[in-house]
Protein backbone atom coordinates (compact mmCIF):
# COMPACT_ATOMS: atom_id res chain seq x y z
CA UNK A 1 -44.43 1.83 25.11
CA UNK A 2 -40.56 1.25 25.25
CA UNK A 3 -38.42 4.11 24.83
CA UNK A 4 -35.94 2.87 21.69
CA UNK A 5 -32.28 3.24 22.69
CA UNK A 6 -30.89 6.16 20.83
CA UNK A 7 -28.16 4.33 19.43
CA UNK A 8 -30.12 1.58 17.99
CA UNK A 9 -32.01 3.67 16.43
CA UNK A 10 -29.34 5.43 14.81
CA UNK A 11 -28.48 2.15 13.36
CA UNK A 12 -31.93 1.88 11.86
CA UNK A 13 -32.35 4.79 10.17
CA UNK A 14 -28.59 4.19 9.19
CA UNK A 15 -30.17 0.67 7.62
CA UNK A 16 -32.21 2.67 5.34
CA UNK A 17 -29.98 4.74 4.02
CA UNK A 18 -27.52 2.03 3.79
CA UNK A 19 -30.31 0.03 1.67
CA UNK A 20 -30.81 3.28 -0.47
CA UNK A 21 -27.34 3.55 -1.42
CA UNK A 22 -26.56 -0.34 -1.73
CA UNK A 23 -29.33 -0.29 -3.97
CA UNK A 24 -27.85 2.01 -6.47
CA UNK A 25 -24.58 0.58 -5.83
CA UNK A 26 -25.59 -2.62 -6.91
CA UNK A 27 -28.24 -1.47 -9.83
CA UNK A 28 -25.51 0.80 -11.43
CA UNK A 29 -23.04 -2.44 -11.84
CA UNK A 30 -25.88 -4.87 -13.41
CA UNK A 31 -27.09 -2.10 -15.53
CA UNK A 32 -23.95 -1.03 -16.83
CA UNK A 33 -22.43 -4.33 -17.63
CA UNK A 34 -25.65 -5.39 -19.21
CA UNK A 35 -25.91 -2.34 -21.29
CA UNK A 36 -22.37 -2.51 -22.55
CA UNK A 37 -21.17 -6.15 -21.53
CA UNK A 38 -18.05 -4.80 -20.77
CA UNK A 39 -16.14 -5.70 -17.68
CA UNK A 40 -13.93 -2.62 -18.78
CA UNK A 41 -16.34 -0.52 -17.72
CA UNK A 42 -17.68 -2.58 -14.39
CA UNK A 43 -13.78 -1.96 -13.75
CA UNK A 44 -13.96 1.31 -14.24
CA UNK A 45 -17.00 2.09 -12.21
CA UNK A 46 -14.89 0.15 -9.30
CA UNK A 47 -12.11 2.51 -10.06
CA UNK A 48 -14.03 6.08 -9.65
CA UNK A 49 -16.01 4.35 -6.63
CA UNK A 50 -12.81 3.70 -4.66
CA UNK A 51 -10.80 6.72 -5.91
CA UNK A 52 -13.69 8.73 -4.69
CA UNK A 53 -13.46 6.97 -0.94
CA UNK A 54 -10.13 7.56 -1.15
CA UNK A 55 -10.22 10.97 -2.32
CA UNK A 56 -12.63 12.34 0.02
CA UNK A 57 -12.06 10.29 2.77
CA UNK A 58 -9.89 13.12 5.14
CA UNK A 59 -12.51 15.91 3.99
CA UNK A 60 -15.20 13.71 5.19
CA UNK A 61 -13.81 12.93 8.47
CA UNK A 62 -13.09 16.34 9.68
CA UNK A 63 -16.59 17.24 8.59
CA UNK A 64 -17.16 14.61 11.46
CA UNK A 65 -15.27 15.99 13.79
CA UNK A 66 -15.98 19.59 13.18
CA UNK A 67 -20.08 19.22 13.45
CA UNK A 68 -22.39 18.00 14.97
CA UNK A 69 -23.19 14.36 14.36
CA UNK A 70 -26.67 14.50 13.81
CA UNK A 71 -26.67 17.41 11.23
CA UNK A 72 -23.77 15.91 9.77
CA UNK A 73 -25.63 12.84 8.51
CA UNK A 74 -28.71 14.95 7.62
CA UNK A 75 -26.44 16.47 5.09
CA UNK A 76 -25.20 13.29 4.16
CA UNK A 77 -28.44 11.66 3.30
CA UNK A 78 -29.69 15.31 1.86
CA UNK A 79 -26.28 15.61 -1.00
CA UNK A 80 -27.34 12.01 -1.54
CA UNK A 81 -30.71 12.56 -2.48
CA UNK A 82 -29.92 15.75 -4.60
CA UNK A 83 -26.94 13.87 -6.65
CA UNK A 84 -29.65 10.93 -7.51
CA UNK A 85 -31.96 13.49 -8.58
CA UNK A 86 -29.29 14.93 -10.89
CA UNK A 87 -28.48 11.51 -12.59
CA UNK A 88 -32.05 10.46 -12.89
CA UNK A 89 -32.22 14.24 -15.00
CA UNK A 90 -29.34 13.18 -17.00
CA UNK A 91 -30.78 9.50 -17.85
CA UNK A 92 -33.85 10.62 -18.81
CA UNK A 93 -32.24 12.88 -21.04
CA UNK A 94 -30.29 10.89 -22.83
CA UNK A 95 -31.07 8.50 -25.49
CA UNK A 96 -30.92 4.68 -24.63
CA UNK A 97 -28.48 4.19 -27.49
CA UNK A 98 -25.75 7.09 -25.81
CA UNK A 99 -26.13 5.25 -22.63
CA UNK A 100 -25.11 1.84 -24.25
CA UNK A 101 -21.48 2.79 -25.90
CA UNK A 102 -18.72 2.18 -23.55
CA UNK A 103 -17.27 5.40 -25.23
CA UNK A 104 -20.42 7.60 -24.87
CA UNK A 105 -19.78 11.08 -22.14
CA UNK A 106 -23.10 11.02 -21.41
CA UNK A 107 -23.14 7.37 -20.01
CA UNK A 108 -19.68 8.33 -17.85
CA UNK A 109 -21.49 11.46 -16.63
CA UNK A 110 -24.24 9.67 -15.42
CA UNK A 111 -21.81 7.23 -14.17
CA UNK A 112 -20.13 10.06 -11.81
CA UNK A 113 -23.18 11.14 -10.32
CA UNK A 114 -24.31 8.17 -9.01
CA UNK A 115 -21.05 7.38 -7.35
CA UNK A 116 -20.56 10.56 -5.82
CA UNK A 117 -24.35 10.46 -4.45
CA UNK A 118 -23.32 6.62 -3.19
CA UNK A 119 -19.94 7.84 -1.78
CA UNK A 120 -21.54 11.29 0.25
CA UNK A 121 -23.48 8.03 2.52
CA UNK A 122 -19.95 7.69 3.68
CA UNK A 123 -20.15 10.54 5.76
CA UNK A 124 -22.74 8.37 7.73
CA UNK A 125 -20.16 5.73 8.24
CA UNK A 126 -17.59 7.81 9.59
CA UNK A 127 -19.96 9.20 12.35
CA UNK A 128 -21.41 5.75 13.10
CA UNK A 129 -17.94 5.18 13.78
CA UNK A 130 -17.62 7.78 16.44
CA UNK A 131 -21.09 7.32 17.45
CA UNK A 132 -20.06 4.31 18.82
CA UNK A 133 -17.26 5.94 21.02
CA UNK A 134 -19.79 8.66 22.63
CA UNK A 135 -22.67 6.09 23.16
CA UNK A 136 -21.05 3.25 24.24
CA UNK A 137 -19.07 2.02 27.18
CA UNK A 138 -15.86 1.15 26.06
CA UNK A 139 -15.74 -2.85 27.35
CA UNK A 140 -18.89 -3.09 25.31
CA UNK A 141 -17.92 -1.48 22.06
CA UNK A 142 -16.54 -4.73 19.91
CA UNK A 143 -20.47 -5.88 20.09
CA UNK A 144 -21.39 -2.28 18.63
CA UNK A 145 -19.47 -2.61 15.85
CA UNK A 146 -20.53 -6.33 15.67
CA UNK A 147 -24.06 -4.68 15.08
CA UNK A 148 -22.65 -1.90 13.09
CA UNK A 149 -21.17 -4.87 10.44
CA UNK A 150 -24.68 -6.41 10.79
CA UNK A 151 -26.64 -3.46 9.68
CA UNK A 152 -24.13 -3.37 6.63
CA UNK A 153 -24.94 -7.33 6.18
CA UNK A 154 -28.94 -6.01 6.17
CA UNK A 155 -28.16 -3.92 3.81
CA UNK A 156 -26.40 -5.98 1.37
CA UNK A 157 -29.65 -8.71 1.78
CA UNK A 158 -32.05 -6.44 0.68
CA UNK A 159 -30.34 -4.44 -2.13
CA UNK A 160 -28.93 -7.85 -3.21
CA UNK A 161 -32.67 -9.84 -3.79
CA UNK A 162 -34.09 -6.50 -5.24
CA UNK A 163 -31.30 -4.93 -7.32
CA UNK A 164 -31.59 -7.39 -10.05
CA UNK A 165 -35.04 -7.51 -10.37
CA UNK A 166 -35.26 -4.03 -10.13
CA UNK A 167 -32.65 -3.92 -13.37
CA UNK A 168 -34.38 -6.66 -15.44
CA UNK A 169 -37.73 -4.36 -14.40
CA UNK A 170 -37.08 -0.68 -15.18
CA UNK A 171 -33.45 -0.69 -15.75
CA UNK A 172 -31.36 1.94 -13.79
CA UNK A 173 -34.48 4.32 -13.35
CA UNK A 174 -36.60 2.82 -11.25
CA UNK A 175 -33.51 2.15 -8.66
CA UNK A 176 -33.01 5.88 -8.75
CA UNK A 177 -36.66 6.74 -8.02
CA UNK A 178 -36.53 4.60 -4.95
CA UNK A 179 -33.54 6.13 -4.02
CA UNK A 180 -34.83 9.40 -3.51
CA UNK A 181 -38.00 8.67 -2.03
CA UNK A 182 -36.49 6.56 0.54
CA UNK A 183 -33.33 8.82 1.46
CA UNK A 184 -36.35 11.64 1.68
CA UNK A 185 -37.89 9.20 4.69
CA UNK A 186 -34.44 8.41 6.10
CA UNK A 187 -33.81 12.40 6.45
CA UNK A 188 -37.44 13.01 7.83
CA UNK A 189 -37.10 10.25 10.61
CA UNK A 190 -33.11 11.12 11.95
CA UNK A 191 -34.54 14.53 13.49
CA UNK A 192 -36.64 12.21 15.67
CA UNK A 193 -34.28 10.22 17.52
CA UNK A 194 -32.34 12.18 20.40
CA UNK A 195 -29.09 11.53 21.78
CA UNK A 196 -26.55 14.44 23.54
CA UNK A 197 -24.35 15.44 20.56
CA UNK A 198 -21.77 18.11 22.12
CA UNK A 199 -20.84 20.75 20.00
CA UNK A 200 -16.93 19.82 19.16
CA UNK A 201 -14.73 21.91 19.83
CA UNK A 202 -12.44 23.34 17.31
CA UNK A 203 -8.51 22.33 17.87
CA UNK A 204 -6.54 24.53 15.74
CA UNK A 205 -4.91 26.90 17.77
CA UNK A 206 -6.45 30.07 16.39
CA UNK A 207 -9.90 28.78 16.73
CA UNK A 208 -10.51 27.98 12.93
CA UNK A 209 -11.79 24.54 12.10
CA UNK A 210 -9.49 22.93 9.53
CA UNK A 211 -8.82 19.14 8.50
CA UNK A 212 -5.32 19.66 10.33
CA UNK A 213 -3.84 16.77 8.63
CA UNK A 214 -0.35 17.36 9.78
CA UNK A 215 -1.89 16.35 13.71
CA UNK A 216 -3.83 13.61 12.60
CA UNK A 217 -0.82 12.14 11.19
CA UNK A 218 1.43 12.83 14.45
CA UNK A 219 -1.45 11.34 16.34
CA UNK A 220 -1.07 8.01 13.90
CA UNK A 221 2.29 8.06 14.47
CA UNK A 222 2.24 8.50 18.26
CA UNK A 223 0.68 4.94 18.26
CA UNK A 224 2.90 2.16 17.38
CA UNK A 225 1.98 0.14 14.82
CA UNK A 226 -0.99 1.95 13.84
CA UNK A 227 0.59 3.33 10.85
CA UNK A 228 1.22 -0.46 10.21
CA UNK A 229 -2.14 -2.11 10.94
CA UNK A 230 -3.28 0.77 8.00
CA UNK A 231 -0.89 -0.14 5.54
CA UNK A 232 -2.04 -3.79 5.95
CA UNK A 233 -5.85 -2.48 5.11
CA UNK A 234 -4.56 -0.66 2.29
CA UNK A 235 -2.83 -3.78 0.93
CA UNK A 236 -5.81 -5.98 1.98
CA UNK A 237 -7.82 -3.22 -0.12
CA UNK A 238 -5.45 -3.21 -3.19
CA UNK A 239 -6.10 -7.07 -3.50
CA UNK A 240 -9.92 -6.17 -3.19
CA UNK A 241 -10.27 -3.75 -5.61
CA UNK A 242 -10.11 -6.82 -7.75
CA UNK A 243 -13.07 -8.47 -6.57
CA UNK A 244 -14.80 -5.04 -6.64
CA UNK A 245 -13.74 -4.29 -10.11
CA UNK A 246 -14.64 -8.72 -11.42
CA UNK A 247 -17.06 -10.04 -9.36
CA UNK A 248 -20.47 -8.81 -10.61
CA UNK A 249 -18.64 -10.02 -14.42
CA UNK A 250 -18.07 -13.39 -13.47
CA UNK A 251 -21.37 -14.13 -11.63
CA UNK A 252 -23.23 -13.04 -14.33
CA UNK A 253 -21.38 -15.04 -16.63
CA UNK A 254 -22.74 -17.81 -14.92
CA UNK A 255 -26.41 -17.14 -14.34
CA UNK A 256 -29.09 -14.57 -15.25
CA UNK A 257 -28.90 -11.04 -13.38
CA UNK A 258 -31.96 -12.15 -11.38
CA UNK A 259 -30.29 -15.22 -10.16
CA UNK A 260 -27.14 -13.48 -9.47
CA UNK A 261 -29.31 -10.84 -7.55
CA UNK A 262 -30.44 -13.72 -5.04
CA UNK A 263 -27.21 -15.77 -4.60
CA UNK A 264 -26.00 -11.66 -3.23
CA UNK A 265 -29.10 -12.22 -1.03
CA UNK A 266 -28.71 -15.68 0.31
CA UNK A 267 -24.92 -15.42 1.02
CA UNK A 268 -25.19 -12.03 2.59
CA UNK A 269 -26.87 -13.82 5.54
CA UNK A 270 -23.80 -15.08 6.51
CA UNK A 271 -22.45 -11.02 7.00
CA UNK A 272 -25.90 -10.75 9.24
CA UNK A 273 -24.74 -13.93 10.76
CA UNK A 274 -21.49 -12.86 11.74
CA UNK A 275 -22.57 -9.24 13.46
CA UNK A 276 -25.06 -11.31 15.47
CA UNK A 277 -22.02 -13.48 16.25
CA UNK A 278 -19.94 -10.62 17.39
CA UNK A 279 -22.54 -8.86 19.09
CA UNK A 280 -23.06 -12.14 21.21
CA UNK A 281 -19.17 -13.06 22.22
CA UNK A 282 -17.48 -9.82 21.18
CA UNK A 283 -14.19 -10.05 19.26
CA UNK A 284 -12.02 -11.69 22.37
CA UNK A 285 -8.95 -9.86 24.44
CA UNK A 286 -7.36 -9.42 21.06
CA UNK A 287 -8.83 -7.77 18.14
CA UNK A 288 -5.81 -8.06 15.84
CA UNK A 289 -5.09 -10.96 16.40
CA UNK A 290 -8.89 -12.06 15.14
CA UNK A 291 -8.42 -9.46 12.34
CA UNK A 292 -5.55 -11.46 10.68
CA UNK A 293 -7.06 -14.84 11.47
CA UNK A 294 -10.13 -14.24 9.65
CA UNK A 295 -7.89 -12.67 6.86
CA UNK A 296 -5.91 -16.06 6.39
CA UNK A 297 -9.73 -17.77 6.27
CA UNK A 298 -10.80 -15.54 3.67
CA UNK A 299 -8.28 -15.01 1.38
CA UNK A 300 -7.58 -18.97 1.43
CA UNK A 301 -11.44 -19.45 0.26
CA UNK A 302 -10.47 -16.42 -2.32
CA UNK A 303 -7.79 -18.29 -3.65
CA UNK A 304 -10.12 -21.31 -4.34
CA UNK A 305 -13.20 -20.23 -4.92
CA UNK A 306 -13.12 -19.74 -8.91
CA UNK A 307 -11.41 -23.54 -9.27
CA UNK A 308 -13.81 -24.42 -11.14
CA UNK A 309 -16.67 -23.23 -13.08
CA UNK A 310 -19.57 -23.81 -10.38
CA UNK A 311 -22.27 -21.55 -8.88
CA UNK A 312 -21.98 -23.49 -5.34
CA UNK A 313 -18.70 -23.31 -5.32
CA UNK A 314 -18.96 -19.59 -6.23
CA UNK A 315 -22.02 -19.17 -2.99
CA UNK A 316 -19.91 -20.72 -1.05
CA UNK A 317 -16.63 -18.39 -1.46
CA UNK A 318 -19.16 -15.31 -1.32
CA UNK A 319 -20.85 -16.58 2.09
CA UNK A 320 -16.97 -17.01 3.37
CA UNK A 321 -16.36 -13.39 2.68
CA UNK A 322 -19.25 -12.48 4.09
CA UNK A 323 -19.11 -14.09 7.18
CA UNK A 324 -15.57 -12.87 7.86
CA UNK A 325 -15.47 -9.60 6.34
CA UNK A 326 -16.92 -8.05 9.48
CA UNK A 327 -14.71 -9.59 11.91
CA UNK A 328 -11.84 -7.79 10.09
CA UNK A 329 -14.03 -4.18 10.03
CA UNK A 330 -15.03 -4.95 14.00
CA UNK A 331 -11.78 -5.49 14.94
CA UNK A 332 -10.07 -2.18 12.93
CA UNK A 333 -12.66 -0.20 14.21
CA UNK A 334 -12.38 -1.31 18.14
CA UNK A 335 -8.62 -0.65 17.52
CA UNK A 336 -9.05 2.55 16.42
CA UNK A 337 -11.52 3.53 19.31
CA UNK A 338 -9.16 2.28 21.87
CA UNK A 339 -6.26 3.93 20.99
CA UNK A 340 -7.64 7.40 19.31
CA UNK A 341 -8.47 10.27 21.50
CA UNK A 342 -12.55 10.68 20.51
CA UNK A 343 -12.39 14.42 19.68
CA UNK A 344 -9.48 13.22 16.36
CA UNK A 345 -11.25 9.79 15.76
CA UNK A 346 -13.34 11.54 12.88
CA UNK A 347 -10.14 12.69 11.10
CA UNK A 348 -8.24 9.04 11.67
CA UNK A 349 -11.26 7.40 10.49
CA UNK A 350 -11.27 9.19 7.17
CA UNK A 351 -7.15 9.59 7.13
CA UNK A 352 -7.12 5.44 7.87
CA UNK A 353 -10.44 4.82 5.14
CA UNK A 354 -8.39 7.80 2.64
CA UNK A 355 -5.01 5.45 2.94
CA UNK A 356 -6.61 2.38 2.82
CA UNK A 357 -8.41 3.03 -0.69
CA UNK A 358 -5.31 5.18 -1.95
CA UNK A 359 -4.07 1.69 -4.50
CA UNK A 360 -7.68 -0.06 -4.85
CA UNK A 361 -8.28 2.72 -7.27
CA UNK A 362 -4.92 1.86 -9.28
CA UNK A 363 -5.97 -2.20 -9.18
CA UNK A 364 -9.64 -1.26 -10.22
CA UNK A 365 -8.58 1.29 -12.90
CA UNK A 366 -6.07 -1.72 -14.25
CA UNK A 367 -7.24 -4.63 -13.87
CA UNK A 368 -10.89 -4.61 -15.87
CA UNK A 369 -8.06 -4.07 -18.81
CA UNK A 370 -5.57 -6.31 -17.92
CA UNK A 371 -8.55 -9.12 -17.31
CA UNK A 372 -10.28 -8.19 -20.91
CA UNK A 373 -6.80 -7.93 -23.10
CA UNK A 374 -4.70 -10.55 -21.00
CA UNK A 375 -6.21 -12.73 -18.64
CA UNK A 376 -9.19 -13.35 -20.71
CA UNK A 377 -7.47 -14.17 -24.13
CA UNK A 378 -5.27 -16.39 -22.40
CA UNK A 379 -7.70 -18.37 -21.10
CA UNK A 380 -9.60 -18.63 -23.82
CA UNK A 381 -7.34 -19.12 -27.02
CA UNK A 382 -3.61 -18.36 -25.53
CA UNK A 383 -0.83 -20.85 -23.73
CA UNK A 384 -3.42 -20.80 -20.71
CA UNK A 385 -6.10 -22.46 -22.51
CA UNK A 386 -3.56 -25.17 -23.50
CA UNK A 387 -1.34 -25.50 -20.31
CA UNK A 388 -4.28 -25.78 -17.70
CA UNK A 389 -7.37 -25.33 -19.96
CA UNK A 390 -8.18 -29.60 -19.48
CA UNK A 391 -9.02 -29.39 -15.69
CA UNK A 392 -9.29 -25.49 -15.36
CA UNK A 393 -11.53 -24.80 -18.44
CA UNK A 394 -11.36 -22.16 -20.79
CA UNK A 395 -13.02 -19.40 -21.73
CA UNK A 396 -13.76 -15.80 -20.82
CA UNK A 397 -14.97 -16.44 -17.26
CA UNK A 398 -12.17 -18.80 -16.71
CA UNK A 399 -9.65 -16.04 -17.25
CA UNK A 400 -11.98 -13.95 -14.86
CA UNK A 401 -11.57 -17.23 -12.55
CA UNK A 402 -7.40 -17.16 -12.99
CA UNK A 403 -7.39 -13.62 -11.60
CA UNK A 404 -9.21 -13.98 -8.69
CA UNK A 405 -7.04 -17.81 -8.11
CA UNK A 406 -3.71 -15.45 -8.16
CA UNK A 407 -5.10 -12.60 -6.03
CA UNK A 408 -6.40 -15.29 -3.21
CA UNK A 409 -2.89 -16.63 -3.07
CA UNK A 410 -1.22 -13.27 -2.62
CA UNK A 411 -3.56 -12.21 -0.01
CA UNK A 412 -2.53 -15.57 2.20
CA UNK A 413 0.75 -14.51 1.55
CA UNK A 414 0.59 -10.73 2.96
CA UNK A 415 -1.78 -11.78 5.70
CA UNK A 416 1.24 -14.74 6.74
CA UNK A 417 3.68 -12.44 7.01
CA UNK A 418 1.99 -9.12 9.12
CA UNK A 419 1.41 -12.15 11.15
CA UNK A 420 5.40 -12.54 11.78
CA UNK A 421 5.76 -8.38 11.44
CA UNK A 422 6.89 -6.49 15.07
CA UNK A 423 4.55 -4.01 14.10
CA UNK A 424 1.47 -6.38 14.77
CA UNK A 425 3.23 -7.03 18.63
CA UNK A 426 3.72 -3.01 19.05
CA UNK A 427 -0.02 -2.57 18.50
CA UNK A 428 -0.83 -5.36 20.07
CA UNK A 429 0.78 -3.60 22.99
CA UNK A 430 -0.18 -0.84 22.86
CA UNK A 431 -4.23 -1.62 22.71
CA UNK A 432 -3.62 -3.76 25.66
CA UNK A 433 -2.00 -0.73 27.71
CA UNK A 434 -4.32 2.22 26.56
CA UNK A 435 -7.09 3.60 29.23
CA UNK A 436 -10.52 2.74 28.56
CA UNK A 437 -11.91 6.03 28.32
CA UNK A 438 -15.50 7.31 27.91
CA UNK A 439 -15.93 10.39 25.91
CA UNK A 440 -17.99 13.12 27.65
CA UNK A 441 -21.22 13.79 25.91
């Protein structure tokens, strides 16, 4: 019988715990706007998601770095399980009518719990991240992360087609159930696959193992540009947070949470379709270069997307930013692995992923709000409705539609001009000039 490569089996049991927490993910935003059919809140749940990222991003990555990766991501999965545990206690005791007031503690409780047992699978990420460094060759490490971005386009086909019907089925509960019975499986089958994990070393000068942000900055710094290329992600981010914070509102304002569930489903092949893609030809001699290509692409199909009130139209915006989305991700992360000595690549990770979420949480937070007091009203009986209302349409959805129109265009606009910036040329640079280095495992 075949012996399965270590890493690839890394990325399966990283599947299933990507499913598990996708699931949730996914579950918690149907359930919650159904229960309260409030995008404020669908915003809001966006908001604590990516201030969480954000927040424990750096903390995350030193874990990384400081441990083991193996037992790192058993204790990932494990806080996982026991936070889903804690929020299925809290749902159950709580009556239905608690958990469908926008207002109600109990429901924002709940709320928390679930995100911070979704957010503690980042941990996972972080190492697959490095994982990728210690496994694999460096001139063959684009096509990792190509398969890396396909096991997150896996993940969003299942949880997608099931979510929904597991909503319109048993509601938030039966989501949770399956949550921790399959992150129980996913933490019983890592200890079988065996790879050399080195013990890291600690690199504080008195032996103590600290985040040490003040080096993982100078070690940003000490590569040009790279403190550009994250301040692009962290724009590209703040524009997303809008998607994150709308998208599940509009959809469903167009179709039934089961069909919504399956257009997730049949668009997310396109993300499959794309790690396959980059797995096959790689990401080419220049990685940035691709990264802001494929950002023009998709923030163009953003911008046009919501024209007009129609569900193809709609599938075929959300199979553009599928299919793209992991060129962008690939070609970060190859960056990153190039030009990052291994042993700090844990603590960039998380500094770049803390960085890059530090404004989604402020566009999340604001604009569920700004949509349901502004956008939406003026859509529906404001100027809005009357200027552009004839060939636009009106309506709540439609001011939903506006908002994602304006974002598109101003992502086209920041992507056209880190295109023209001399910080994209330094990095550029400086990726082409860096060793190709294995790290020793």
């Amino acid at each position: 019988m075949p012996r399965i490569d270590p890493f690839h089996a890394i990325l399966a049991n990283n599947l299933l715990q990507n499913v598990v927490n996708f699931t949730v993910w996914f579950a918690l935003v149907f359930w919650a706007y159904l229960e309260t059919q409030s995008v404020f809140v669908t915003g809001m749940i966006g908001g604590i998601h990516l201030l969480f990222t954000g927040g424990f991003a750096i903390w995350f990555g030193s874990l990384v770095d400081h441990h083991r990766k193996k037992p790192i991501m058993l204790g990932s999965s494990a806080a996982s399980l026991a936070l889903y545990a804690a929020a299925l206690a809290v749902y159950v005791a709580t009556p239905d009518e608690a958990m469908a007031q926008s207002a109600s503690w109990p429901l924002w409780g709940f709320i928390v719990l679930v995100m911070l047992g979704v957010i503690a699978g980042n941990i996972r990420m972080i190492a697959l991240s490095t994982l990728v460094t210690l496994l694999i060759p460096p001139e063959r490490r684009d096509k990792a992360n190509g398969l890396v971005g396909m096991v997150g386009g896996l993940g969003f086909l299942v949880t997608s087609a099931i979510s929904g019907f597991l909503v319109a089925w048993d509601g938030i509960r039966g989501p949770l159930v399956l949550a921790i019975g399959f992150s129980a499986l996913a933490i019983a089958h890592l200890p079988l696959v065996r790879f050399d994990d080195p013990v890291p070393e600690a690199t504080s000068q008195d032996g103590r193992r600290e985040i040490d942000l003040r080096g993982t900055i100078r070690v940003v710094a000490a590569v040009p540009g790279l403190f550009a290329l994250i301040l692009f992600a962290t724009f590209n981010n703040l524009l997303g947070g809008v998607f994150m914070a709308l998208m599940d509102g509009y959809g469903l304002s167009l179709m039934s949470v089961e069909d919504w569930g399956l257009l997730w489903a049949i668009t997310s092949c396109a993300f499959i379709a794309s790690g396959l893609v980059i797995a096959r030809v790689g990401l080419g001699s220049k990685p940035l270069r691709t990264l802001l290509l494929v950002n023009l692409i998709t923030w163009t199909a953003a911008s046009l997307f919501t024209v007009q009130a129609s569900i193809p139209l709609l599938a075929v915006g959300c199979a553009v930013w599928m299919f793209f989305g992991p060129f962008a991700e690939a070609a970060e992360q190859t960056t990153l692995q190039r030009v990052v000595p291994y042993e700090r690549q844990g603590r960039v990770f998380g500094f770049a992923q803390s960085v890059e979420q530090a404004a989604s949480p402020l566009t999340a937070f604001l604009i569920g709000p700004v949509t349901q007091f502004i956008a939406i009203p003026y859509m529906t009986t404001g100027a809005g409705a009357a200027l552009i209302g004839g060939w636009f349409g009106t309506g709540p959805a439609r001011g939903m539609a506006l908002v994602f129109c304006i974002t598109g265009l101003l992502g086209v606009v920041l992507t056209l001009f880190a295109f023209a910036s001399r910080s994209y040329r330094l990095l550029s640079q400086a990726y082409e000039t860096a060793p190709e280095e294995t790290p020793r495992a």
